[in-house]
PDB file of N, CA and C in Angstrom:
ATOM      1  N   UNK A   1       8.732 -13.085  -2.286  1.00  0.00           N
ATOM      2  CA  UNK A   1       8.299 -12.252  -3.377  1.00  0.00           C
ATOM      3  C   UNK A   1       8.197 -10.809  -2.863  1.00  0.00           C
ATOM      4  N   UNK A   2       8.052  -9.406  -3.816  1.00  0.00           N
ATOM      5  CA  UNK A   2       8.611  -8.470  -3.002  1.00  0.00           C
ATOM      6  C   UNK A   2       7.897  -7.697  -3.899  1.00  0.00           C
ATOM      7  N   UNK A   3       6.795  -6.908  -4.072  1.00  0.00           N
ATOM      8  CA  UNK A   3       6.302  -5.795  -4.584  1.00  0.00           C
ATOM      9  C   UNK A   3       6.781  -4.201  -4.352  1.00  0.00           C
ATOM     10  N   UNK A   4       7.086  -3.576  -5.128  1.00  0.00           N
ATOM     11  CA  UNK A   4       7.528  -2.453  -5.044  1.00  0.00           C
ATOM     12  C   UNK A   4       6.265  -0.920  -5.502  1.00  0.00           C
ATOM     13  N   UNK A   5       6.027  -0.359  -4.396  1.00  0.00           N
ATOM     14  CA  UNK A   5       5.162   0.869  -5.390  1.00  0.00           C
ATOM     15  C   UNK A   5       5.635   1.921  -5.367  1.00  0.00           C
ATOM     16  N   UNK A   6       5.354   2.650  -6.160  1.00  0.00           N
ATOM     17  CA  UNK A   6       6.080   4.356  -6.292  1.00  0.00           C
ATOM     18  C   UNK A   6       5.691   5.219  -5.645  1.00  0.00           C
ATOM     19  N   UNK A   7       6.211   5.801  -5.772  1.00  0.00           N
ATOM     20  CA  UNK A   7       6.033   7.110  -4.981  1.00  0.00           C
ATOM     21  C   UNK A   7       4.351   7.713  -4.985  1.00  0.00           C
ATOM     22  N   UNK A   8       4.040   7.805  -5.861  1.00  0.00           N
ATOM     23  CA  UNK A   8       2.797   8.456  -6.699  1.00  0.00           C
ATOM     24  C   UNK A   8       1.890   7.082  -6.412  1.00  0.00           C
ATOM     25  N   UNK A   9       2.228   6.409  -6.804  1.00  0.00           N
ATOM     26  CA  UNK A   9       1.331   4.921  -6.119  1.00  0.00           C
ATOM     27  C   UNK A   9       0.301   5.096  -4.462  1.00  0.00           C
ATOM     28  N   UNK A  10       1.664   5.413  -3.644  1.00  0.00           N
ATOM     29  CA  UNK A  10       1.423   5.668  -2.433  1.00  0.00           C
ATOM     30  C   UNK A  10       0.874   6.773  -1.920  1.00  0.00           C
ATOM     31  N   UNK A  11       1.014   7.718  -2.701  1.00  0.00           N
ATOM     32  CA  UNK A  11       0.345   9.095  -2.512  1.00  0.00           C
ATOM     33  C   UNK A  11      -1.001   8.887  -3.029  1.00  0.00           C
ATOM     34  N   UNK A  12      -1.077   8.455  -4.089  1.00  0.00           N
ATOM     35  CA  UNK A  12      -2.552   8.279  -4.465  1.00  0.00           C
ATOM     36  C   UNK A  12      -3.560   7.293  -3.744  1.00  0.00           C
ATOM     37  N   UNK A  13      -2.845   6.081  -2.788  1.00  0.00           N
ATOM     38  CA  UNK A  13      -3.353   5.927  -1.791  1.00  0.00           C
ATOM     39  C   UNK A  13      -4.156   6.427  -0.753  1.00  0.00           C
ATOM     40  N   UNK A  14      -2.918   7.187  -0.199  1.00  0.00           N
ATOM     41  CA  UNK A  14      -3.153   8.115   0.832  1.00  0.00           C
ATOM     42  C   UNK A  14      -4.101   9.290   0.228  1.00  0.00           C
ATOM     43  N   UNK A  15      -4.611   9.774  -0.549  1.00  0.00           N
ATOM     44  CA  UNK A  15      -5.227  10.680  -0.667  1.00  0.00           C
ATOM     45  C   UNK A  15      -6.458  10.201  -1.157  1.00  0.00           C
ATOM     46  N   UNK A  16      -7.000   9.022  -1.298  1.00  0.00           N
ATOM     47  CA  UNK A  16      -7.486   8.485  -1.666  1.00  0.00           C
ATOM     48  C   UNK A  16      -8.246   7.493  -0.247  1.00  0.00           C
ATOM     49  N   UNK A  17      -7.620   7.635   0.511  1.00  0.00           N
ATOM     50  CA  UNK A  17      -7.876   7.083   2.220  1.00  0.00           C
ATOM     51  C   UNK A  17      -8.252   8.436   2.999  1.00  0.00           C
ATOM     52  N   UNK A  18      -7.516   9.011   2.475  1.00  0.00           N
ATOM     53  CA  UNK A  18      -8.168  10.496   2.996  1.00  0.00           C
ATOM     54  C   UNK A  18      -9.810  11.355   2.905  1.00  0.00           C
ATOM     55  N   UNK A  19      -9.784  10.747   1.185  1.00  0.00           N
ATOM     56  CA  UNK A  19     -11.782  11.070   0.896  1.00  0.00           C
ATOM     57  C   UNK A  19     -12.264   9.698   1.407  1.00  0.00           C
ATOM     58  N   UNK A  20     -11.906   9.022   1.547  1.00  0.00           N
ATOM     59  CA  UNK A  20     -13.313   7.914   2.000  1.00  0.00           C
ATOM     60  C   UNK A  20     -13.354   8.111   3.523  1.00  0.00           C
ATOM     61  N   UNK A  21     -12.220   8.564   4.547  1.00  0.00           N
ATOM     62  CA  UNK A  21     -12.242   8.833   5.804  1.00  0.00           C
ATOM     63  C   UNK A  21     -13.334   9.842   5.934  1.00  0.00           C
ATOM     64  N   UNK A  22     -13.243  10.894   4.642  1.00  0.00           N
ATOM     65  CA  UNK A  22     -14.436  12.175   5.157  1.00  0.00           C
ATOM     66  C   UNK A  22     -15.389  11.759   4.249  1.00  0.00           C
ATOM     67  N   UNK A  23     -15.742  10.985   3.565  1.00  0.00           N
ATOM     68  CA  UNK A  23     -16.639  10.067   2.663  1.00  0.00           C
ATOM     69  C   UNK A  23     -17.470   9.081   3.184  1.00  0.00           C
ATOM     70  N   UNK A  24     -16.824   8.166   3.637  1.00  0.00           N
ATOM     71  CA  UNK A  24     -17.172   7.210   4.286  1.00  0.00           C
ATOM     72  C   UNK A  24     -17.478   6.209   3.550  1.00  0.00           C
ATOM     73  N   UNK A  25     -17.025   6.164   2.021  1.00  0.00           N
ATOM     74  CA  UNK A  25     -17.121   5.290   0.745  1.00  0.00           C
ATOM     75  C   UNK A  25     -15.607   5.071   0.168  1.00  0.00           C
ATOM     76  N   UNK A  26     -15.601   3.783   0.617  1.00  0.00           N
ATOM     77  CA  UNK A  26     -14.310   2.610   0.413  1.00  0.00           C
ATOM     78  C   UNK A  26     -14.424   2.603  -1.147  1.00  0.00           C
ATOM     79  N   UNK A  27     -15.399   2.482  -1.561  1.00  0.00           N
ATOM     80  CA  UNK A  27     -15.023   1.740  -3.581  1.00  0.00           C
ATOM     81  C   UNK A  27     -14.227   2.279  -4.502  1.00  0.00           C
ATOM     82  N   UNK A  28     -13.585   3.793  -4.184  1.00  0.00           N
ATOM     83  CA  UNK A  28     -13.328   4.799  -4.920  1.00  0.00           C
ATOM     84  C   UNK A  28     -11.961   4.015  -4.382  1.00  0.00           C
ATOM     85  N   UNK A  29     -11.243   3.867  -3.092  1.00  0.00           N
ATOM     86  CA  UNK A  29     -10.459   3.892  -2.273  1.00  0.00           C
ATOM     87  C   UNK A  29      -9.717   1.990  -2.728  1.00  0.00           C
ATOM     88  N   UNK A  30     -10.883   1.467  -3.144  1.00  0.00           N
ATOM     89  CA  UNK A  30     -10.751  -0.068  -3.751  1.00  0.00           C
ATOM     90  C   UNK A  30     -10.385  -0.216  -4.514  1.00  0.00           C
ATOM     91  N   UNK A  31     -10.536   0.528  -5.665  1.00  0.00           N
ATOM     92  CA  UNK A  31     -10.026   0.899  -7.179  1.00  0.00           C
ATOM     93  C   UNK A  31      -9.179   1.375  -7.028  1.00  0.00           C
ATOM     94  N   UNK A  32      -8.487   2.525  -6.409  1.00  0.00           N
ATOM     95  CA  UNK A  32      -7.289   3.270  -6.294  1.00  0.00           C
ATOM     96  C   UNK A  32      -5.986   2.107  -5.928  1.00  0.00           C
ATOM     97  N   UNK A  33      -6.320   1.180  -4.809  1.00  0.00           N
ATOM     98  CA  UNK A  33      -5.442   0.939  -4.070  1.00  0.00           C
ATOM     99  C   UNK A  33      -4.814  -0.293  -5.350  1.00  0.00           C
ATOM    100  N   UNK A  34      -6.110  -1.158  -6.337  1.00  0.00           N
ATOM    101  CA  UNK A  34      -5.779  -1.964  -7.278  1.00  0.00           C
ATOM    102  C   UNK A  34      -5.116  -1.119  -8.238  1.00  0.00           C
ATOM    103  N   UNK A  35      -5.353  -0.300  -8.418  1.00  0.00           N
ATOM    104  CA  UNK A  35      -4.798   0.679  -9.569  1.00  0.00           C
ATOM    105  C   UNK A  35      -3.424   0.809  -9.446  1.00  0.00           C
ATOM    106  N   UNK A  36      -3.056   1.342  -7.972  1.00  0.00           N
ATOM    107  CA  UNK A  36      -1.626   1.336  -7.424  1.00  0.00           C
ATOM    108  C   UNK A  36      -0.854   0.258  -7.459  1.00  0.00           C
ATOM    109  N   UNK A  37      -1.102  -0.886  -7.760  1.00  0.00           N
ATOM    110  CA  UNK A  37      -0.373  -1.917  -7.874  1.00  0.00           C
ATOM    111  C   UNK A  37       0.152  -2.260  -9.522  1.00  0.00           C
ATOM    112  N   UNK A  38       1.688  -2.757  -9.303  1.00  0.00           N
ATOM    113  CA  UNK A  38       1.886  -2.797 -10.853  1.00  0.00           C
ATOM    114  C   UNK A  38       1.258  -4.216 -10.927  1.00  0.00           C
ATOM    115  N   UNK A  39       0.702  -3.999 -12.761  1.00  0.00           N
ATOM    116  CA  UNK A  39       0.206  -5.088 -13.245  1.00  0.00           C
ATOM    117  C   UNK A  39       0.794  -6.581 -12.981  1.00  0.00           C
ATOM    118  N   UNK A  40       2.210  -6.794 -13.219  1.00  0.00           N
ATOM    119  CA  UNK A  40       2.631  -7.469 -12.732  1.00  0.00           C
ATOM    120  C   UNK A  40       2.537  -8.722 -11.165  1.00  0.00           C
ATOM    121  N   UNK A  41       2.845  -7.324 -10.598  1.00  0.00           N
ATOM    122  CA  UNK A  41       2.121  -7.862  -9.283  1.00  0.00           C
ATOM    123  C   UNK A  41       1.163  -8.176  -8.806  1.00  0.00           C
ATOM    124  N   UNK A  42       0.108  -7.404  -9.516  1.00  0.00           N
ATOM    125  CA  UNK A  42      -1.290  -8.305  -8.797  1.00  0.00           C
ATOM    126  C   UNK A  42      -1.440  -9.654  -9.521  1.00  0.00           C
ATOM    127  N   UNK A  43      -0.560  -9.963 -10.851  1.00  0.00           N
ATOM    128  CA  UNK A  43      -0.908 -11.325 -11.663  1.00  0.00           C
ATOM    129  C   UNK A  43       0.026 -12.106 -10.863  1.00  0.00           C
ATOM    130  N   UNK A  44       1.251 -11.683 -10.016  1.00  0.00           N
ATOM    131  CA  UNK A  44       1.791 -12.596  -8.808  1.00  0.00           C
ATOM    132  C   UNK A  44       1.094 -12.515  -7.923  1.00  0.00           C
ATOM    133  N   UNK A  45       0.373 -11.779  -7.039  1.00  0.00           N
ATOM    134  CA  UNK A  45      -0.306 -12.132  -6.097  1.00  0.00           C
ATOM    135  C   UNK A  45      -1.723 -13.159  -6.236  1.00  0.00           C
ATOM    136  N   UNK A  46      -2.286 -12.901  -7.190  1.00  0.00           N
ATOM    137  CA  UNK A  46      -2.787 -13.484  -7.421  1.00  0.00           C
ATOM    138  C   UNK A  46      -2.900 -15.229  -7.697  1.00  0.00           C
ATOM    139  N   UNK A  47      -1.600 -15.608  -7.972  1.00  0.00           N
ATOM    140  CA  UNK A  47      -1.016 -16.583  -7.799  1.00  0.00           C
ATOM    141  C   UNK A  47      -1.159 -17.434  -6.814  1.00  0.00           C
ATOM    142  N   UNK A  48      -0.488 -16.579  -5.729  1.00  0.00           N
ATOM    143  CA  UNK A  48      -0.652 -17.323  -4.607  1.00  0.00           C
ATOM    144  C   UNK A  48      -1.730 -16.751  -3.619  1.00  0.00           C
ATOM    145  N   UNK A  49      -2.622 -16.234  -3.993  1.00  0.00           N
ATOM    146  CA  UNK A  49      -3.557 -16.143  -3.005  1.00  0.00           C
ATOM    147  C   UNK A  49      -5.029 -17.053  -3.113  1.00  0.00           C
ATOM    148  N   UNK A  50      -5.491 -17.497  -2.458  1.00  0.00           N
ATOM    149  CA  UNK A  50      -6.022 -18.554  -1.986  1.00  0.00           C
ATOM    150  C   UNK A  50      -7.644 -18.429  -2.535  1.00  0.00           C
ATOM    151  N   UNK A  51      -7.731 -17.282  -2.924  1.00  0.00           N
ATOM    152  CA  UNK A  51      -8.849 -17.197  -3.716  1.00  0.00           C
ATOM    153  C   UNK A  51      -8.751 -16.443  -5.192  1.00  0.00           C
ATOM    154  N   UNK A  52      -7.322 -16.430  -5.401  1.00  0.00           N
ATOM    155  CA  UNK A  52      -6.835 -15.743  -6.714  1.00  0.00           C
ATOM    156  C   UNK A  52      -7.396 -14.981  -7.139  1.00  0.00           C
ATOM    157  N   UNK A  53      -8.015 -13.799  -6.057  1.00  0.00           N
ATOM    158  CA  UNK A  53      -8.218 -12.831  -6.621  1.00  0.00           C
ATOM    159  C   UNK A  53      -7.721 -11.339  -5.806  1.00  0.00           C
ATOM    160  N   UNK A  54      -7.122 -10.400  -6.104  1.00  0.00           N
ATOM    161  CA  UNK A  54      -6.551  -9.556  -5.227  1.00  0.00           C
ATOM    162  C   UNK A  54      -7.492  -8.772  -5.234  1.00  0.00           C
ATOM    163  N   UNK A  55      -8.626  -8.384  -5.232  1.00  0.00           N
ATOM    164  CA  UNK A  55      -9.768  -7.489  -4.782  1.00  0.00           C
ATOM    165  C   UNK A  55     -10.459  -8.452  -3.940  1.00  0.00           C
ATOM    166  N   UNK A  56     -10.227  -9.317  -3.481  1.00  0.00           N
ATOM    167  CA  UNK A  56     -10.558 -10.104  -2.396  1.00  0.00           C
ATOM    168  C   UNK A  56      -9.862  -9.454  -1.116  1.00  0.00           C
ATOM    169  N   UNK A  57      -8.436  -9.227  -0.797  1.00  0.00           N
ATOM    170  CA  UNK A  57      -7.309  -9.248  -0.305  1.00  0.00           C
ATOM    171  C   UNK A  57      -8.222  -7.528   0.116  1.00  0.00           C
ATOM    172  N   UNK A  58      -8.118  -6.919  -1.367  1.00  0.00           N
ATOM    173  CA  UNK A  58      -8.451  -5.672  -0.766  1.00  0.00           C
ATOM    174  C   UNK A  58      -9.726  -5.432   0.395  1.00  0.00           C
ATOM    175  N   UNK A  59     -10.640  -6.121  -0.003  1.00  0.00           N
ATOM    176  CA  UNK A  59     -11.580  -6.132   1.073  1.00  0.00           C
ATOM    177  C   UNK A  59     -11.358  -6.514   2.305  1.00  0.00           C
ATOM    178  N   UNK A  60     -10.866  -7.558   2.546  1.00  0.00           N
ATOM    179  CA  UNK A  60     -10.591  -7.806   3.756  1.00  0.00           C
ATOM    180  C   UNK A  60      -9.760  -6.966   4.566  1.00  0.00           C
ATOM    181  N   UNK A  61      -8.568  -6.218   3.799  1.00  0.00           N
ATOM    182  CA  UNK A  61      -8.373  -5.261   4.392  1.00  0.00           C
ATOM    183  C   UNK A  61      -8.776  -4.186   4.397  1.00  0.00           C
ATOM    184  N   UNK A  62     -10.190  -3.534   3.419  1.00  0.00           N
ATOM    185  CA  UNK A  62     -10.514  -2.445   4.273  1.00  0.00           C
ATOM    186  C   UNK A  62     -12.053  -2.883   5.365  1.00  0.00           C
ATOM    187  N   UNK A  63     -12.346  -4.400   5.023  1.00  0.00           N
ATOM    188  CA  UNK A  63     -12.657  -4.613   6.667  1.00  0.00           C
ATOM    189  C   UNK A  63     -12.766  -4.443   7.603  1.00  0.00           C
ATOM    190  N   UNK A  64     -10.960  -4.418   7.823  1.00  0.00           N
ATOM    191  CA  UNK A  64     -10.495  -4.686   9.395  1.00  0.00           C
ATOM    192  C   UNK A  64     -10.202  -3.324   9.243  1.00  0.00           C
ATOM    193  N   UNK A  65     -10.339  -2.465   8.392  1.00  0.00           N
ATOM    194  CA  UNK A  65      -9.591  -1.069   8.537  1.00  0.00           C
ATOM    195  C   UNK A  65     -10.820  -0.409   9.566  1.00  0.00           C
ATOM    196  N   UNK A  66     -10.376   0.522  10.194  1.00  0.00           N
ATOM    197  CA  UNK A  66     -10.885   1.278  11.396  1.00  0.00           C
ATOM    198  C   UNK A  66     -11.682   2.595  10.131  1.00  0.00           C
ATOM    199  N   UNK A  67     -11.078   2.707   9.274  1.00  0.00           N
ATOM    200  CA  UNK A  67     -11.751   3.589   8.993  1.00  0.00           C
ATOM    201  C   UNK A  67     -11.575   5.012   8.752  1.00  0.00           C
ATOM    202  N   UNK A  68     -10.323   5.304  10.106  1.00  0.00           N
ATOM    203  CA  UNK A  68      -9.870   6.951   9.973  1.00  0.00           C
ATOM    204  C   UNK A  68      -8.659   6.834  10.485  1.00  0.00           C
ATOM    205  N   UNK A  69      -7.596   5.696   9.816  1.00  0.00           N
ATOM    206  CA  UNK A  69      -6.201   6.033   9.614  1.00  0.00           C
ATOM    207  C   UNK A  69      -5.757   5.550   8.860  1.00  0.00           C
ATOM    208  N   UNK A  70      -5.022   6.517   8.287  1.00  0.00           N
ATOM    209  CA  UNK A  70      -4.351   6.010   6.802  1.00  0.00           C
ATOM    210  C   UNK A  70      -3.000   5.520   7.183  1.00  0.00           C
ATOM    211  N   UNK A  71      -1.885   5.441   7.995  1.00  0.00           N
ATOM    212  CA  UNK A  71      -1.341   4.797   8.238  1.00  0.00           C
ATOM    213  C   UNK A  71      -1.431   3.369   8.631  1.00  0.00           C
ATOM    214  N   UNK A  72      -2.747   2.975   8.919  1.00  0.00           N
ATOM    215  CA  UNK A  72      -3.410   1.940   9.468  1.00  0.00           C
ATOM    216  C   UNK A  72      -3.807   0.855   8.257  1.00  0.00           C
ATOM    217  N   UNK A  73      -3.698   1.358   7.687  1.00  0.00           N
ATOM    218  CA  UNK A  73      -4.575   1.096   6.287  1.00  0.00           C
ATOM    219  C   UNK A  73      -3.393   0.548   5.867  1.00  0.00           C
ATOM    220  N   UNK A  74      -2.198   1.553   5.653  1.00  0.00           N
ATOM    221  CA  UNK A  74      -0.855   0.748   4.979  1.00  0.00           C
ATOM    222  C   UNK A  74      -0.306  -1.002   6.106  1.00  0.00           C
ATOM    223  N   UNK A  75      -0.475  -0.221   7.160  1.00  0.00           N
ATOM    224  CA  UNK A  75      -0.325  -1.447   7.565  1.00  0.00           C
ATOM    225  C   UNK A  75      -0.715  -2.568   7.910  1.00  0.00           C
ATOM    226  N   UNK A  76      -1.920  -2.329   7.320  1.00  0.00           N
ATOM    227  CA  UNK A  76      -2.765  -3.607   7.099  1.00  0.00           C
ATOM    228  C   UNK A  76      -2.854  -4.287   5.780  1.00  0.00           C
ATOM    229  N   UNK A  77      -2.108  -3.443   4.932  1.00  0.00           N
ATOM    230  CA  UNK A  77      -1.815  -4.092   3.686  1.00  0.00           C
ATOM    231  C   UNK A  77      -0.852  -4.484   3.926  1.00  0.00           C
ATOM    232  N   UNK A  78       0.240  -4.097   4.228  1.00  0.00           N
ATOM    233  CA  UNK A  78       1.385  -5.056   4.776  1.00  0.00           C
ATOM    234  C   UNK A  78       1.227  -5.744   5.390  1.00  0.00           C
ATOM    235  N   UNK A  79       0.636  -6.257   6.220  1.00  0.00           N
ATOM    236  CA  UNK A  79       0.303  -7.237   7.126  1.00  0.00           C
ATOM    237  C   UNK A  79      -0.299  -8.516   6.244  1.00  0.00           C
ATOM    238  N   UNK A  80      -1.470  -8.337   5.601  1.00  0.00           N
ATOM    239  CA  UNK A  80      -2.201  -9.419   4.894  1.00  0.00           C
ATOM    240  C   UNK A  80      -0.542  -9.894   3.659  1.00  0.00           C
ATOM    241  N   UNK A  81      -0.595  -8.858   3.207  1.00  0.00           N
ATOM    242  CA  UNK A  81       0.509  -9.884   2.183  1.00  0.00           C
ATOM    243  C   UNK A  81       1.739 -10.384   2.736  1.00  0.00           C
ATOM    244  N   UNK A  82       2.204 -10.113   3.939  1.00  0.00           N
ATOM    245  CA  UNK A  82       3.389 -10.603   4.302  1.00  0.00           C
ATOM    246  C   UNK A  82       2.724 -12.155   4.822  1.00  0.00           C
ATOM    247  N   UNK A  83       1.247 -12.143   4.996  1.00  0.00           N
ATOM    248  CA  UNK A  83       0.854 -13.699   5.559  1.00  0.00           C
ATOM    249  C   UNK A  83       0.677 -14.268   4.339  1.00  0.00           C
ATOM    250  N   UNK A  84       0.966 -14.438   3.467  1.00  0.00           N
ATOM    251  CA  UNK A  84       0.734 -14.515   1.420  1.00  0.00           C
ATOM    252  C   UNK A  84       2.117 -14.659   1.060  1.00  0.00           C
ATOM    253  N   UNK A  85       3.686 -14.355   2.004  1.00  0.00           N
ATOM    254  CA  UNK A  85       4.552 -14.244   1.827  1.00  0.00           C
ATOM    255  C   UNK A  85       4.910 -13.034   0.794  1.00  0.00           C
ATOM    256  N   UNK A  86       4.527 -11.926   0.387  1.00  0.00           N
ATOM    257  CA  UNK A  86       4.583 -10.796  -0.114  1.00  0.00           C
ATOM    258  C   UNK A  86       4.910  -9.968   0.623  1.00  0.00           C
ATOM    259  N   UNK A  87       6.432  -9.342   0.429  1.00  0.00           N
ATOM    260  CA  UNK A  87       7.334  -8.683   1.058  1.00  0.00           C
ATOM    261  C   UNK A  87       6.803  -7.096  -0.140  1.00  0.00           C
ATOM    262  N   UNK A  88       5.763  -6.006   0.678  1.00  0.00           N
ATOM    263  CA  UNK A  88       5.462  -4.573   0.472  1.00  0.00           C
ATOM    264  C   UNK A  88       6.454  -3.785   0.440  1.00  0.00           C
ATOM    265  N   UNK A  89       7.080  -3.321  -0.166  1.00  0.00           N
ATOM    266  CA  UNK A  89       7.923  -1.856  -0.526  1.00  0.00           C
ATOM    267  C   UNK A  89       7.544  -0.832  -1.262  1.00  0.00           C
ATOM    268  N   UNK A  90       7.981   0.298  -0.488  1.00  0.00           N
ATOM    269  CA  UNK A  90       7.587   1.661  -1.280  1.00  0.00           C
ATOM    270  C   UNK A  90       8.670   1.900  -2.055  1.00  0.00           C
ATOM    271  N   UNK A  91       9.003   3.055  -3.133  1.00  0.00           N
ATOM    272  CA  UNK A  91      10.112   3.330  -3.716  1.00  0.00           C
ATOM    273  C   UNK A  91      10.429   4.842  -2.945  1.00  0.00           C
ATOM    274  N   UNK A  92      11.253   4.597  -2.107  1.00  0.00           N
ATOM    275  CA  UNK A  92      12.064   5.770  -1.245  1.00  0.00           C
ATOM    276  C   UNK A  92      11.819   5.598  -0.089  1.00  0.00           C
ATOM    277  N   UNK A  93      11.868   4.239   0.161  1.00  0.00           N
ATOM    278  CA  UNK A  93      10.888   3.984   1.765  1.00  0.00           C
ATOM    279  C   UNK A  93      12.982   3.666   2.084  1.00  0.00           C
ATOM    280  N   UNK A  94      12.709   3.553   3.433  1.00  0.00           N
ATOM    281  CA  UNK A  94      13.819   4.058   4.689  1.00  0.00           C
ATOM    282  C   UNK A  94      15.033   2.635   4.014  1.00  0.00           C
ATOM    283  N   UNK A  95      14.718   1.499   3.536  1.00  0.00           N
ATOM    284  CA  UNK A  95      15.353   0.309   3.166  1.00  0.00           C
ATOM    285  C   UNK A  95      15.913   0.622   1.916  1.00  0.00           C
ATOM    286  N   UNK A  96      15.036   1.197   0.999  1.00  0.00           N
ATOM    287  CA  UNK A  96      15.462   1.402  -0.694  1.00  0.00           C
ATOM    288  C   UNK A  96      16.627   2.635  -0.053  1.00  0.00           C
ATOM    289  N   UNK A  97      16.848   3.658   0.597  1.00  0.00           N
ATOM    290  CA  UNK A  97      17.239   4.391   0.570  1.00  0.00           C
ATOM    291  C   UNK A  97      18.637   4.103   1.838  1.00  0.00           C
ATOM    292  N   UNK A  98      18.471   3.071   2.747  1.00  0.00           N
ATOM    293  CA  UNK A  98      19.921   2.464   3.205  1.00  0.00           C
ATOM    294  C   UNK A  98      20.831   1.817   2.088  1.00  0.00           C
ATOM    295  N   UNK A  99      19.948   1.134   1.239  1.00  0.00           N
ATOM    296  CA  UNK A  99      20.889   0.173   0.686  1.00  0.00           C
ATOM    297  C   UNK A  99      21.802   1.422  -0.205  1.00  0.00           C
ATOM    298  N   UNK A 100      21.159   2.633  -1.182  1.00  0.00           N
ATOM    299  CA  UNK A 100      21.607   3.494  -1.805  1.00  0.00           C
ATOM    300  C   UNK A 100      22.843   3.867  -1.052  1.00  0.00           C
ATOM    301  N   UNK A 101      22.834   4.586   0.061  1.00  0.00           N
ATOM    302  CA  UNK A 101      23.492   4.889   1.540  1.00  0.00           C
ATOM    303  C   UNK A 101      23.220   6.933   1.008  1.00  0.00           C
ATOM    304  N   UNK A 102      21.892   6.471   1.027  1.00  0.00           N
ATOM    305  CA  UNK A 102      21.489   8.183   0.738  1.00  0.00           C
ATOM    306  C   UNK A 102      21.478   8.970   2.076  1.00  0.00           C
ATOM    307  N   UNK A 103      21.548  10.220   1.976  1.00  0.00           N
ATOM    308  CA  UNK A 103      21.853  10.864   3.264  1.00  0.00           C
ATOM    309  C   UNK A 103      20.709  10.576   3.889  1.00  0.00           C
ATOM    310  N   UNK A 104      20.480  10.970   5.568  1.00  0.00           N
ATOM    311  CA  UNK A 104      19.670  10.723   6.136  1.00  0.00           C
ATOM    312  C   UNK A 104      18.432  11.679   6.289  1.00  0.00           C
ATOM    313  N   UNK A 105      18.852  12.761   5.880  1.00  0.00           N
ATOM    314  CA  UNK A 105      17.591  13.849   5.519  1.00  0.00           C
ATOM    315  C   UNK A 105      16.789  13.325   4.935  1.00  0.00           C
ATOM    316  N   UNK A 106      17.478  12.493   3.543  1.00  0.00           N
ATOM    317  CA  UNK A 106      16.229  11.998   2.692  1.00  0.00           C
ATOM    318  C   UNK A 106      15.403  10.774   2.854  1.00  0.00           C
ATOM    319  N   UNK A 107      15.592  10.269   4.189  1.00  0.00           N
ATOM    320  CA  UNK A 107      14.837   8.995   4.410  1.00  0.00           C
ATOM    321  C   UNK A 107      13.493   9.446   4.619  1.00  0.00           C
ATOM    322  N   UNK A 108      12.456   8.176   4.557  1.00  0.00           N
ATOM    323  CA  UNK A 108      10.904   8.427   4.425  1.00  0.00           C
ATOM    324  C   UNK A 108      10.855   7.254   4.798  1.00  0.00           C
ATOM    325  N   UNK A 109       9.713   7.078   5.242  1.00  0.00           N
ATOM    326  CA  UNK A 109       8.881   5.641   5.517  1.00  0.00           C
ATOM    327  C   UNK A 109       7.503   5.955   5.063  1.00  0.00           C
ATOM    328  N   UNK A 110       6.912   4.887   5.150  1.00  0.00           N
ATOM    329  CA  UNK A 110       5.323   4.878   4.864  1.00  0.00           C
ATOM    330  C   UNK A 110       4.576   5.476   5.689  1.00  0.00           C
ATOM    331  N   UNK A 111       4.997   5.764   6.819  1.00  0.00           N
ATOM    332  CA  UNK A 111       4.257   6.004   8.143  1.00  0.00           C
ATOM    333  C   UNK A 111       4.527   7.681   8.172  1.00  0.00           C
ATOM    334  N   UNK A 112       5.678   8.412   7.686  1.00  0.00           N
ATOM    335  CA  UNK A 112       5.483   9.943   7.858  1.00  0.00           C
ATOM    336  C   UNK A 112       5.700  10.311   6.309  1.00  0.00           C
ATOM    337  N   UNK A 113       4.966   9.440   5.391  1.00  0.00           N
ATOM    338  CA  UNK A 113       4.677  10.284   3.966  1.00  0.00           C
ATOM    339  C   UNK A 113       4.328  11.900   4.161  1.00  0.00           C
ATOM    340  N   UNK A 114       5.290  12.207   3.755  1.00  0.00           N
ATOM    341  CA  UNK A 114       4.448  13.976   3.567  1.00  0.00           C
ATOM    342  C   UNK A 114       4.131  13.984   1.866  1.00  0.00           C
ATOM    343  N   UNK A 115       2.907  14.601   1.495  1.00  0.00           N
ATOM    344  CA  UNK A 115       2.309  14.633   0.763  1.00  0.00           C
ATOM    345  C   UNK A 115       2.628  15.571  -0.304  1.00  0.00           C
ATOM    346  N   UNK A 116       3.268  16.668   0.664  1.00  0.00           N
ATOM    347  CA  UNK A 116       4.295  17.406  -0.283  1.00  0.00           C
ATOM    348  C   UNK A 116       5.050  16.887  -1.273  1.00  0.00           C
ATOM    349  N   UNK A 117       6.169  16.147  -0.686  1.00  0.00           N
ATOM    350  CA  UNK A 117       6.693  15.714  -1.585  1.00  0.00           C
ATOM    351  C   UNK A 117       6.609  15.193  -2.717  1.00  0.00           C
TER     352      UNK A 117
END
């Protein structure tokens, strides 16, 4: 199974990991990250997750989250759903943009989001 988020999804993440880092209050950051998910998908994840509820999922990963990296954070959401069999994609992440065979200027990953963009 394979969730896809947007661009704006992921940014609102990240900026959103950014005030609770100088906050130090996850709930704002809990809501955002459910928010970012299409409807769809959390009624599949939910499916198969073991307590059918994906604000479960979210907690546990901001748990284990350290707290003051937002790259860390993504990959700990990737991590929990790939053990859920939920394959995480961004829309313009380095894969969406091989298969296109878009130039290589325009590749991105999750890991050097610039915010600019």
């Amino acid at each position: 199974m394979e969730i896809v988020l947007e661009k704006r999804a992921a940014k609102q993440i990240r900026m959103s990991a950014a005030e609770a880092i100088e906050d130090g209050d996850n709930d704002t950051l809990r809501e955002d990250i459910l928010d970012s998910f299409p409807e769809d998908g959390v009624e599949m994840l939910e499916q198969v997750l073991p307590s059918g509820d994906f604000m479960d999922l979210i907690g546990e990963v901001l748990d284990e989250w350290s707290g003051d990296d937002v790259d860390e954070l993504f990959e700990l959401l990737e991590i929990q759903l790939t053990e859920y069999g939920v394959d995480l994609k961004f829309e313009g992440s380095d894969d969406d943009l091989e298969e296109n065979d878009e130039h290589d200027d325009n590749e991105m990953s999750i890991f050097d989001y610039d915010e600019d963009i």
